[in-house]
C-alpha atoms as a PDB file:
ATOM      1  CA  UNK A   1      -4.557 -18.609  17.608  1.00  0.00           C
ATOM      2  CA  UNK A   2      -3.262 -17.469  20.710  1.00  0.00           C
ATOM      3  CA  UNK A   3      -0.205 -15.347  21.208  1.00  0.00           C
ATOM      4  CA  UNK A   4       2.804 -15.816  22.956  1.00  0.00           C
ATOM      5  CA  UNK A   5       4.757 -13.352  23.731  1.00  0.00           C
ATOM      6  CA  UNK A   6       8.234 -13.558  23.354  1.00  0.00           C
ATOM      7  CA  UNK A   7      11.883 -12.840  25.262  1.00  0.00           C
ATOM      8  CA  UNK A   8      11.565  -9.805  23.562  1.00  0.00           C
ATOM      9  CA  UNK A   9       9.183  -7.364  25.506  1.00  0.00           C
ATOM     10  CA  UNK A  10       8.573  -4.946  21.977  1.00  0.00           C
ATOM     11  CA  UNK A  11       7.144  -8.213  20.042  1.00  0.00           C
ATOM     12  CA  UNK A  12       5.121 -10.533  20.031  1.00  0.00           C
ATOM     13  CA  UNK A  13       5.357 -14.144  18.650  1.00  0.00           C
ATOM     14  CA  UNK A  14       2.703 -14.834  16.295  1.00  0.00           C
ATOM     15  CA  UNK A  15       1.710 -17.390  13.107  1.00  0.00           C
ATOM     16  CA  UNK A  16       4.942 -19.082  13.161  1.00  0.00           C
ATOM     17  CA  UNK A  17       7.867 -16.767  13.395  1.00  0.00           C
ATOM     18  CA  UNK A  18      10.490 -18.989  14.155  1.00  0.00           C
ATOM     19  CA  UNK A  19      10.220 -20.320  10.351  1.00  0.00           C
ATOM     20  CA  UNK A  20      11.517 -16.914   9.120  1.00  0.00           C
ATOM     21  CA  UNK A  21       8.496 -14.940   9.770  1.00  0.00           C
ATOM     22  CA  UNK A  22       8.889 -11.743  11.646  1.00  0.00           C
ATOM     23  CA  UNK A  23       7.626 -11.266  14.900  1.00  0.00           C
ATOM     24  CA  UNK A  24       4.126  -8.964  15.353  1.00  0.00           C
ATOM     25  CA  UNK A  25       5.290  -5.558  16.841  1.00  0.00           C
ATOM     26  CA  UNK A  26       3.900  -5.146  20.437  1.00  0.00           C
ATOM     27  CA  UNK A  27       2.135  -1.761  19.401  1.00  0.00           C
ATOM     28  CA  UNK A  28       1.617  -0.573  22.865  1.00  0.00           C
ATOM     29  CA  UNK A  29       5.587  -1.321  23.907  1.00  0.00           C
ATOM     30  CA  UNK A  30       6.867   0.261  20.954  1.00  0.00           C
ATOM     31  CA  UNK A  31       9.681   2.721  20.463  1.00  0.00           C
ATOM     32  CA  UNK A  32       8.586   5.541  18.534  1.00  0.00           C
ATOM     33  CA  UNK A  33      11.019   7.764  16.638  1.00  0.00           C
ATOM     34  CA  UNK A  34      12.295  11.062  17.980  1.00  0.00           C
ATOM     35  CA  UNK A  35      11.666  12.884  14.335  1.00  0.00           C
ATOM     36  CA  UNK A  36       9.525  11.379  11.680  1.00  0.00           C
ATOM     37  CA  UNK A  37      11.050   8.485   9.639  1.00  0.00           C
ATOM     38  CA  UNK A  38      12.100   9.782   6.014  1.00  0.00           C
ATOM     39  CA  UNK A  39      10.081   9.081   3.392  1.00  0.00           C
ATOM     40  CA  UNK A  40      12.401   7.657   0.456  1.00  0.00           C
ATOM     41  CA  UNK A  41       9.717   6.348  -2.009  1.00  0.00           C
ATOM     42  CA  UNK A  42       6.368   7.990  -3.011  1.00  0.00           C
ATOM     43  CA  UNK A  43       5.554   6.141  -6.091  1.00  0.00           C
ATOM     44  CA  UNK A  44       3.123   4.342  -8.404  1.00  0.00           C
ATOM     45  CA  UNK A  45       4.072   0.798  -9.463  1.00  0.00           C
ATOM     46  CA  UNK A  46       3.339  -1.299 -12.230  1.00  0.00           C
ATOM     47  CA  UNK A  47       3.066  -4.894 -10.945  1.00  0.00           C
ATOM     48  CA  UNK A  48       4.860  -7.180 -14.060  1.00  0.00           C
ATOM     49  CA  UNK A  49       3.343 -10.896 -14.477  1.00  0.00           C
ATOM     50  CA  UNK A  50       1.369 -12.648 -17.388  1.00  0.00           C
ATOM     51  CA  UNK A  51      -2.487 -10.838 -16.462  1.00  0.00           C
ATOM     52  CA  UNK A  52      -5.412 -10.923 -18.134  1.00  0.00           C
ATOM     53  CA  UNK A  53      -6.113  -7.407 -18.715  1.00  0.00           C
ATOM     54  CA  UNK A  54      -3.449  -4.563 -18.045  1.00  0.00           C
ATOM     55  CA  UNK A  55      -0.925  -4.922 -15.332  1.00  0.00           C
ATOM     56  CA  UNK A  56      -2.096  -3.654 -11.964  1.00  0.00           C
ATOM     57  CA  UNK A  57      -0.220  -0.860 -10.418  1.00  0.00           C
ATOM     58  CA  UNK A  58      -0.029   0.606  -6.210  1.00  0.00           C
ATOM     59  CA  UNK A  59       0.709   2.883  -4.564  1.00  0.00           C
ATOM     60  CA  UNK A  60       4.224   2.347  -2.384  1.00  0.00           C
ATOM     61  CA  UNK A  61       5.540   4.707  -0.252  1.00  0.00           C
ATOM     62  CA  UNK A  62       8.774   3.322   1.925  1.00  0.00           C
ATOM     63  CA  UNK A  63      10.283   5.055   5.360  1.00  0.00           C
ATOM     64  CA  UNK A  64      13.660   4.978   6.771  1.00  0.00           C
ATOM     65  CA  UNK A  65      15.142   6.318  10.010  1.00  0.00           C
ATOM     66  CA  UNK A  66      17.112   5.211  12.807  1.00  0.00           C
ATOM     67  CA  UNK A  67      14.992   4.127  16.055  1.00  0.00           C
ATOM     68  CA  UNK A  68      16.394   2.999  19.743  1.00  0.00           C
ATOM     69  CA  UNK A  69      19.589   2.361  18.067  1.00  0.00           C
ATOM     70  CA  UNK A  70      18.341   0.670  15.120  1.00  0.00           C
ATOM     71  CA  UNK A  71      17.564   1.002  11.637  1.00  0.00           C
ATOM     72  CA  UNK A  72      13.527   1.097  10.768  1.00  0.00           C
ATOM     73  CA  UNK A  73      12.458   0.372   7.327  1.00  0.00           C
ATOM     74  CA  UNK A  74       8.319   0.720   6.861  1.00  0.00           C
ATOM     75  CA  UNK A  75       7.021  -0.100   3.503  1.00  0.00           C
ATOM     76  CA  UNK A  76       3.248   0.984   2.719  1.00  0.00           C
ATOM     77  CA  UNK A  77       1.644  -0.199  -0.236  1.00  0.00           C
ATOM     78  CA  UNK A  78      -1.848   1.507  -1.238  1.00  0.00           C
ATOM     79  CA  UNK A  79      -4.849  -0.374  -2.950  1.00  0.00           C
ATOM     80  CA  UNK A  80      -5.265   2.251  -5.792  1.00  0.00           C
ATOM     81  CA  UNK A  81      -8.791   2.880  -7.296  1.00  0.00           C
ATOM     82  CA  UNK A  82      -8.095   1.275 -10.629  1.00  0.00           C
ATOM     83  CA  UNK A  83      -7.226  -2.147  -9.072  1.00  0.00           C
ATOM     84  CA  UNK A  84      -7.804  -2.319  -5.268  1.00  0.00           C
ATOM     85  CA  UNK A  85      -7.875  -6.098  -5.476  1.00  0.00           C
ATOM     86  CA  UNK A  86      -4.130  -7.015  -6.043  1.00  0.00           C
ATOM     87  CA  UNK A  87      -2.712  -6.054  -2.278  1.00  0.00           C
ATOM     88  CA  UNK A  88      -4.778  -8.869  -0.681  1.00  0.00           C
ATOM     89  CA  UNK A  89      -5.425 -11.698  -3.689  1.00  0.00           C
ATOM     90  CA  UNK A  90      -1.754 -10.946  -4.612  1.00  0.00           C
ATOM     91  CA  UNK A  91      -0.012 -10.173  -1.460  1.00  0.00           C
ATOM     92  CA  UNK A  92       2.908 -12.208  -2.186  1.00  0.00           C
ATOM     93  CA  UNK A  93       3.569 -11.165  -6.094  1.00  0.00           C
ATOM     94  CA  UNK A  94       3.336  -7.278  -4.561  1.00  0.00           C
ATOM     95  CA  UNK A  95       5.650  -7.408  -1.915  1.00  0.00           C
ATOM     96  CA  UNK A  96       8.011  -9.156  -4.491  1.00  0.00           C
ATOM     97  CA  UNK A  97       7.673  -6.841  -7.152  1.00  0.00           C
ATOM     98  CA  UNK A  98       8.339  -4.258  -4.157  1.00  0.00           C
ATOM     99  CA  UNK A  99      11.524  -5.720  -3.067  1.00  0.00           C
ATOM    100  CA  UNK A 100      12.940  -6.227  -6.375  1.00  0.00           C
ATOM    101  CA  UNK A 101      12.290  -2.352  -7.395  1.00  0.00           C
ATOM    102  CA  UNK A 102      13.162  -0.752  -4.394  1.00  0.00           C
ATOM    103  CA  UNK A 103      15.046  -1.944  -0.962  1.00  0.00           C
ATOM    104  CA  UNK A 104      16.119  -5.193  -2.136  1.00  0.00           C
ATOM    105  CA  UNK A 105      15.042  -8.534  -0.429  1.00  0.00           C
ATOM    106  CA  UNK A 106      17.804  -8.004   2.249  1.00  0.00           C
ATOM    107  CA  UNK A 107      16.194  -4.921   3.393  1.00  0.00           C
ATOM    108  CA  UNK A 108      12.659  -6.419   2.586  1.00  0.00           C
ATOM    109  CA  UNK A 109      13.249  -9.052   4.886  1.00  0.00           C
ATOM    110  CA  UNK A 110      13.439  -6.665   8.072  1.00  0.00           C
ATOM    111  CA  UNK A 111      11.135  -4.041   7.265  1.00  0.00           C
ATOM    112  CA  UNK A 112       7.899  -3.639   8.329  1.00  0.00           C
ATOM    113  CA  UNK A 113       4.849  -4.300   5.739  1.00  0.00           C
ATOM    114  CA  UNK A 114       1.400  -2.431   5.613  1.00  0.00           C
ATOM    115  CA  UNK A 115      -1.255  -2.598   3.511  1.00  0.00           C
ATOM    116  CA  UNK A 116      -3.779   0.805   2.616  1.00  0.00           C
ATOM    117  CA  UNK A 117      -6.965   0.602   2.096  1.00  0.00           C
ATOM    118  CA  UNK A 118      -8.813   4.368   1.775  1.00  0.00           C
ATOM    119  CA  UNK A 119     -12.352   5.103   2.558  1.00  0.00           C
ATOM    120  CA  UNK A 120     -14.633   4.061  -0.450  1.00  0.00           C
ATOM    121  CA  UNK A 121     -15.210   0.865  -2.184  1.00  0.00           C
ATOM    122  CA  UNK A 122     -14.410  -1.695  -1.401  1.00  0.00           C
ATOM    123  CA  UNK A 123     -14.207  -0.902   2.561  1.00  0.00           C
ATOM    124  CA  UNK A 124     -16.631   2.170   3.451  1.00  0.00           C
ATOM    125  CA  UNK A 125     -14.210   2.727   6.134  1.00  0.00           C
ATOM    126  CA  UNK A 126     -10.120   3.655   6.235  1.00  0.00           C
ATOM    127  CA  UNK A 127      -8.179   0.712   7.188  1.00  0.00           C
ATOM    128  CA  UNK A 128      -4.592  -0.072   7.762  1.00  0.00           C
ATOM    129  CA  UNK A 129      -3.412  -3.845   8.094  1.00  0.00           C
ATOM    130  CA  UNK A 130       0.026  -5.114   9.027  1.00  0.00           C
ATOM    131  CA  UNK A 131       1.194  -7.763   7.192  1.00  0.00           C
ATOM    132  CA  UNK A 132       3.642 -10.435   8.052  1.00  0.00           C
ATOM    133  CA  UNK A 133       5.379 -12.802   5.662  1.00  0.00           C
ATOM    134  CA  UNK A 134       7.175 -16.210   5.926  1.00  0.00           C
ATOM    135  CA  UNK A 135      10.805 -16.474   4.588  1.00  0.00           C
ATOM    136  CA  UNK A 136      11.330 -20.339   4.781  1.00  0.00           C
ATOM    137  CA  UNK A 137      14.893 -19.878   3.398  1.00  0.00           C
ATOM    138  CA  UNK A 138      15.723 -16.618   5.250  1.00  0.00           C
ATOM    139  CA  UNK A 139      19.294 -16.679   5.418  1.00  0.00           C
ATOM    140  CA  UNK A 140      22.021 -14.426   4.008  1.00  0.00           C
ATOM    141  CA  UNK A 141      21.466 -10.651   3.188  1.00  0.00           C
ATOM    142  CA  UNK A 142      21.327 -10.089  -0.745  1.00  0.00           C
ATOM    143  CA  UNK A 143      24.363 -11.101  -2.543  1.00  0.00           C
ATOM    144  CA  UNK A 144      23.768 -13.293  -5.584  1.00  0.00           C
ATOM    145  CA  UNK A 145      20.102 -13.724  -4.171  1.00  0.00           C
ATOM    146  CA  UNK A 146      19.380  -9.906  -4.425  1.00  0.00           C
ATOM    147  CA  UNK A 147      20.940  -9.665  -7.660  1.00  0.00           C
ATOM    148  CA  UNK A 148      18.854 -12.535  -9.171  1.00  0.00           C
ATOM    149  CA  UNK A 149      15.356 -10.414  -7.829  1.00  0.00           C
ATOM    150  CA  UNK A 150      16.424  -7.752  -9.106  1.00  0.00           C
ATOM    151  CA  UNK A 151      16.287  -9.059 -12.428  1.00  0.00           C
ATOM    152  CA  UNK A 152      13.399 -10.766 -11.866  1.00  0.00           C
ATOM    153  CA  UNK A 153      14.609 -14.254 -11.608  1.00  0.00           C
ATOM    154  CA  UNK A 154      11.910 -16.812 -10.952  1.00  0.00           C
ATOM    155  CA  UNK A 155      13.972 -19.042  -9.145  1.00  0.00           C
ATOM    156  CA  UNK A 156      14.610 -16.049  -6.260  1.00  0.00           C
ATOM    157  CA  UNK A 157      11.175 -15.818  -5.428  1.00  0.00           C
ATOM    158  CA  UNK A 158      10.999 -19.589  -3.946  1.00  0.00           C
ATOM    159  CA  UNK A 159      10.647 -19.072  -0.806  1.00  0.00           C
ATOM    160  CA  UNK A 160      10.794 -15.443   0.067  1.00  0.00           C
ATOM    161  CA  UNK A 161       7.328 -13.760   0.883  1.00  0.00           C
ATOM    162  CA  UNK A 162       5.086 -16.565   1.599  1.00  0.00           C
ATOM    163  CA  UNK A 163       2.266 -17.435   3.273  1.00  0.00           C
ATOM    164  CA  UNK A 164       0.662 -13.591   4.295  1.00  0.00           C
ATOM    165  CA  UNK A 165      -1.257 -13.092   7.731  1.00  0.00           C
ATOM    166  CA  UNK A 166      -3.338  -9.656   8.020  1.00  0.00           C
ATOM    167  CA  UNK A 167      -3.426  -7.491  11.837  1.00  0.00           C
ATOM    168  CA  UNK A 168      -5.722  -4.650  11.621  1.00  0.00           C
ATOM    169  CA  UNK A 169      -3.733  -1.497  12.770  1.00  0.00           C
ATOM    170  CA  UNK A 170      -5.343   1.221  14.176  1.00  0.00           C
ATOM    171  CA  UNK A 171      -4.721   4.835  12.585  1.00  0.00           C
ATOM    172  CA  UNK A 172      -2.695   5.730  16.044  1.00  0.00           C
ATOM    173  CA  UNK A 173      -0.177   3.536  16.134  1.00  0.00           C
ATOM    174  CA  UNK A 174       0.591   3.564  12.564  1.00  0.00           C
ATOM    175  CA  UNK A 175       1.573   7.047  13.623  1.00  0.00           C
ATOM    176  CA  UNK A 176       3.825   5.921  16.007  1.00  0.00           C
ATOM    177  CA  UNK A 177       6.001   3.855  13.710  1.00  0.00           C
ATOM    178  CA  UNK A 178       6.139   6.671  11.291  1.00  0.00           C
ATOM    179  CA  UNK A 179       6.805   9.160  14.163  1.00  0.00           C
ATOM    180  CA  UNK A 180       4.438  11.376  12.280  1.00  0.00           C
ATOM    181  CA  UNK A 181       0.909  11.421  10.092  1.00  0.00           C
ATOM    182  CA  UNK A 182       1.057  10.196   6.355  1.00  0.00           C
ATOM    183  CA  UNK A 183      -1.140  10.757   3.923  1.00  0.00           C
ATOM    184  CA  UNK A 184      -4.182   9.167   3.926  1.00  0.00           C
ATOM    185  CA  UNK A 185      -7.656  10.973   4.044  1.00  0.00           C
ATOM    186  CA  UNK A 186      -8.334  10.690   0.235  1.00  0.00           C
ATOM    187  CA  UNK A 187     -12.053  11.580  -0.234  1.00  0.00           C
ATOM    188  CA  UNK A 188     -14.124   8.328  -1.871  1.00  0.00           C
ATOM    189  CA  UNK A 189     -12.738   7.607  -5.314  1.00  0.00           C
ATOM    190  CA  UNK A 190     -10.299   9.933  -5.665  1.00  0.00           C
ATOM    191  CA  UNK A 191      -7.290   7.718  -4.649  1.00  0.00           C
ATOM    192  CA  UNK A 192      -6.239   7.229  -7.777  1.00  0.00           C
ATOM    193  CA  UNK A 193      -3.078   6.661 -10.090  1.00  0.00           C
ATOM    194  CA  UNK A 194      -3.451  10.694 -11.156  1.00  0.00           C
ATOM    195  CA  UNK A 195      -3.828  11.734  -7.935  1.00  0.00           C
ATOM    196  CA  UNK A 196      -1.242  10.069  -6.366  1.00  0.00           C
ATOM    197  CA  UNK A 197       1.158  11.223  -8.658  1.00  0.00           C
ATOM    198  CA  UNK A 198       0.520  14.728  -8.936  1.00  0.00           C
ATOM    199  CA  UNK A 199       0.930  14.721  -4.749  1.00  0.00           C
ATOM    200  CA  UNK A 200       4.196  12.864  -5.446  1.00  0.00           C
ATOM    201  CA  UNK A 201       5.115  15.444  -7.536  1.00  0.00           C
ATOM    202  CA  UNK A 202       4.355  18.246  -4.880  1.00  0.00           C
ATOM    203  CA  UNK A 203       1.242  19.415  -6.544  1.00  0.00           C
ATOM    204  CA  UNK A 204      -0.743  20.618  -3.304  1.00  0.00           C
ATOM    205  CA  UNK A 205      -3.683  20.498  -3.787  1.00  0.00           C
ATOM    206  CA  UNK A 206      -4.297  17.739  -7.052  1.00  0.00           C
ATOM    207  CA  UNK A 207      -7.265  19.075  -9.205  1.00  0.00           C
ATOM    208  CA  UNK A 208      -9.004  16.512 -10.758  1.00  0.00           C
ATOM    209  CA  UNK A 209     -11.574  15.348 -12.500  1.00  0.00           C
ATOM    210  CA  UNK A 210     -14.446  13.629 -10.820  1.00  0.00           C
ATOM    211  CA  UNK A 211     -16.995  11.959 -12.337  1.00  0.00           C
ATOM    212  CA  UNK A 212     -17.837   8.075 -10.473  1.00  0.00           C
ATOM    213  CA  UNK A 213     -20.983   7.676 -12.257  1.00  0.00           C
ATOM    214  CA  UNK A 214     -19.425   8.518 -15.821  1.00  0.00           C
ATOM    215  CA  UNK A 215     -21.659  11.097 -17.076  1.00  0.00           C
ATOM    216  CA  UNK A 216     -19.154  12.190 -19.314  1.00  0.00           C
ATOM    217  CA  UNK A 217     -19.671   9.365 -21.228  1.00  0.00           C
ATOM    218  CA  UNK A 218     -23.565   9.150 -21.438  1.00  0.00           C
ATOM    219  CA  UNK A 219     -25.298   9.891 -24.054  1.00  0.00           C
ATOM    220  CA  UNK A 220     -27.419  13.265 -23.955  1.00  0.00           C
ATOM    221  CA  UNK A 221     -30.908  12.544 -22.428  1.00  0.00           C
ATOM    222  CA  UNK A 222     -34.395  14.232 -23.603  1.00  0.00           C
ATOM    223  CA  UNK A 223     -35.718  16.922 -21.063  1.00  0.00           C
ATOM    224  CA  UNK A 224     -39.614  17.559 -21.443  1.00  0.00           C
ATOM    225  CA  UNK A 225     -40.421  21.096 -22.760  1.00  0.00           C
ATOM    226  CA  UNK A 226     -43.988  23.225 -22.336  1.00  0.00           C
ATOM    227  CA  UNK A 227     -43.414  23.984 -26.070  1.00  0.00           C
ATOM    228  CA  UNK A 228     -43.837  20.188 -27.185  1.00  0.00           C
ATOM    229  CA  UNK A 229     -39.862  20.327 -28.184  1.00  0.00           C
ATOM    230  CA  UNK A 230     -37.135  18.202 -26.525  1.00  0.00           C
ATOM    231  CA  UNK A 231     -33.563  19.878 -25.615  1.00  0.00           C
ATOM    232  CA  UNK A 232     -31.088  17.628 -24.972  1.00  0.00           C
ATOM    233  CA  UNK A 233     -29.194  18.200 -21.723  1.00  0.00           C
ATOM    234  CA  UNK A 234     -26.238  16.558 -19.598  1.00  0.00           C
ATOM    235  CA  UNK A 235     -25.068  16.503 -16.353  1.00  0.00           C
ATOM    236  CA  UNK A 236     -21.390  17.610 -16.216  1.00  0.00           C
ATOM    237  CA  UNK A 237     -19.307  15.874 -13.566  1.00  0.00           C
ATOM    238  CA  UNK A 238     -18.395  17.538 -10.906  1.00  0.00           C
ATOM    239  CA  UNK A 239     -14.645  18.695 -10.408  1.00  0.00           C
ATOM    240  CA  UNK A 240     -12.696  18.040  -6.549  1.00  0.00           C
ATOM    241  CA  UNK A 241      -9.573  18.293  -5.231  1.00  0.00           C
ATOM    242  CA  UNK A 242      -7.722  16.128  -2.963  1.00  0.00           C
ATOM    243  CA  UNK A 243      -5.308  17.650  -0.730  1.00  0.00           C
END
């Protein structure tokens, strides 16, 4: 689809925005903040619904600063190890579940939504999308609505985070929005619900425990010996740290 771009000269009118949907930042045009946004939220979510097996959890981190005169909200949500799946096959349900636990779907509404994905499985390469959402019955600020997500009424969800379209973002401009570098070089398989926390927590650098192929688990193997005799032996897993 082409774009058109807008009165604005800072965005860019894309996928329908004038049915609630926010317009696509013009990265190139953008203001970028004269001292790094504040990070407010550095947290591990649970993601509450009826699933099959236990309830998937991300990684959110949300930034706040004023910008040009106005207020910028950026909201970051991380495809953790232990279920990378859930930030694209259940866009919507996350953002929700975002909005309801931490700025409220007046303040959801404005800010700007990214999706994570480390280096690993299942991209080999770092990636950062931005993700817009349709609001077909945008109107208001919170009030009773807010209230009801907050408690996780069903009937506040109609209509609000709809419809998700994905923009690759590159690394750079990310930066820009932030005014400043996050997070994000965790090594292959280490971005994980443990490690994320102890960082939260201001544990610099998070020791873990790393061990993809699960040797820890595997039954001691046979290792041939000159003496006719068999010793059993393991591999331990070997131990990293993610800074």
């Amino acid at each position: 689809m082409a774009a058109a771009q807008s009165a604005h000269p800072l965005f860019e009118e894309r996928h329908g925005a004038a049915a609630g949907r926010l317009a696509t930042p013009n990265w190139e045009k953008l203001p970028v903040p004269n001292a790094a946004l504040r990070l407010d939220v550095d947290a591990v979510l649970t993601i509450p619904g009826a699933w099959i097996a236990k309830p998937p959890r991300v990684h959110v981190r949300i930034w706040r600063g004023p910008v040009a005169g106005t207020r910028r909200t950026v909201v970051l949500y991380g495809a953790l190890a232990e279920s990378h799946g859930i930030i694209v096959n259940f866009a919507e349900t996350v953002a929700r579940s975002i909005a309801a636990q931490y700025p409220g779907v007046g303040e959801a509404r404005n800010a700007w939504w990214f999706g994570f994905w480390p280096r690993g499985l299942p991209r080999k390469e770092l990636s950062i999308d931005y993700v817009s959402f349709a609001f077909p019955r945008a109107g208001g600020s919170g009030g009773l609505l807010d209230a009801l997500l907050r408690r996780g009424s069903r009937d506040a969800w109609t209509g609000e985070f709809e419809q998700p379209v994905w923009q690759k973002v590159e690394r750079t401009d990310f930066a820009h929005v932030l005014g400043g570098e996050p997070d994000l070089d965790y090594p292959p398989g280490t971005y994980t619900v443990a490690v994320v926390t102890a960082l939260a927590a201001g544990q610099r650098p998070a020791v873990i425990d790393f061990d993809p192929r699960q040797l820890r688990t595997q039954p001691p193997k046979p290792s041939a010996s000159p003496y006719g005799s068999s010793y059993p032996t393991r591999s331990a897993p070997s131990r990293t740290t993610s800074a």
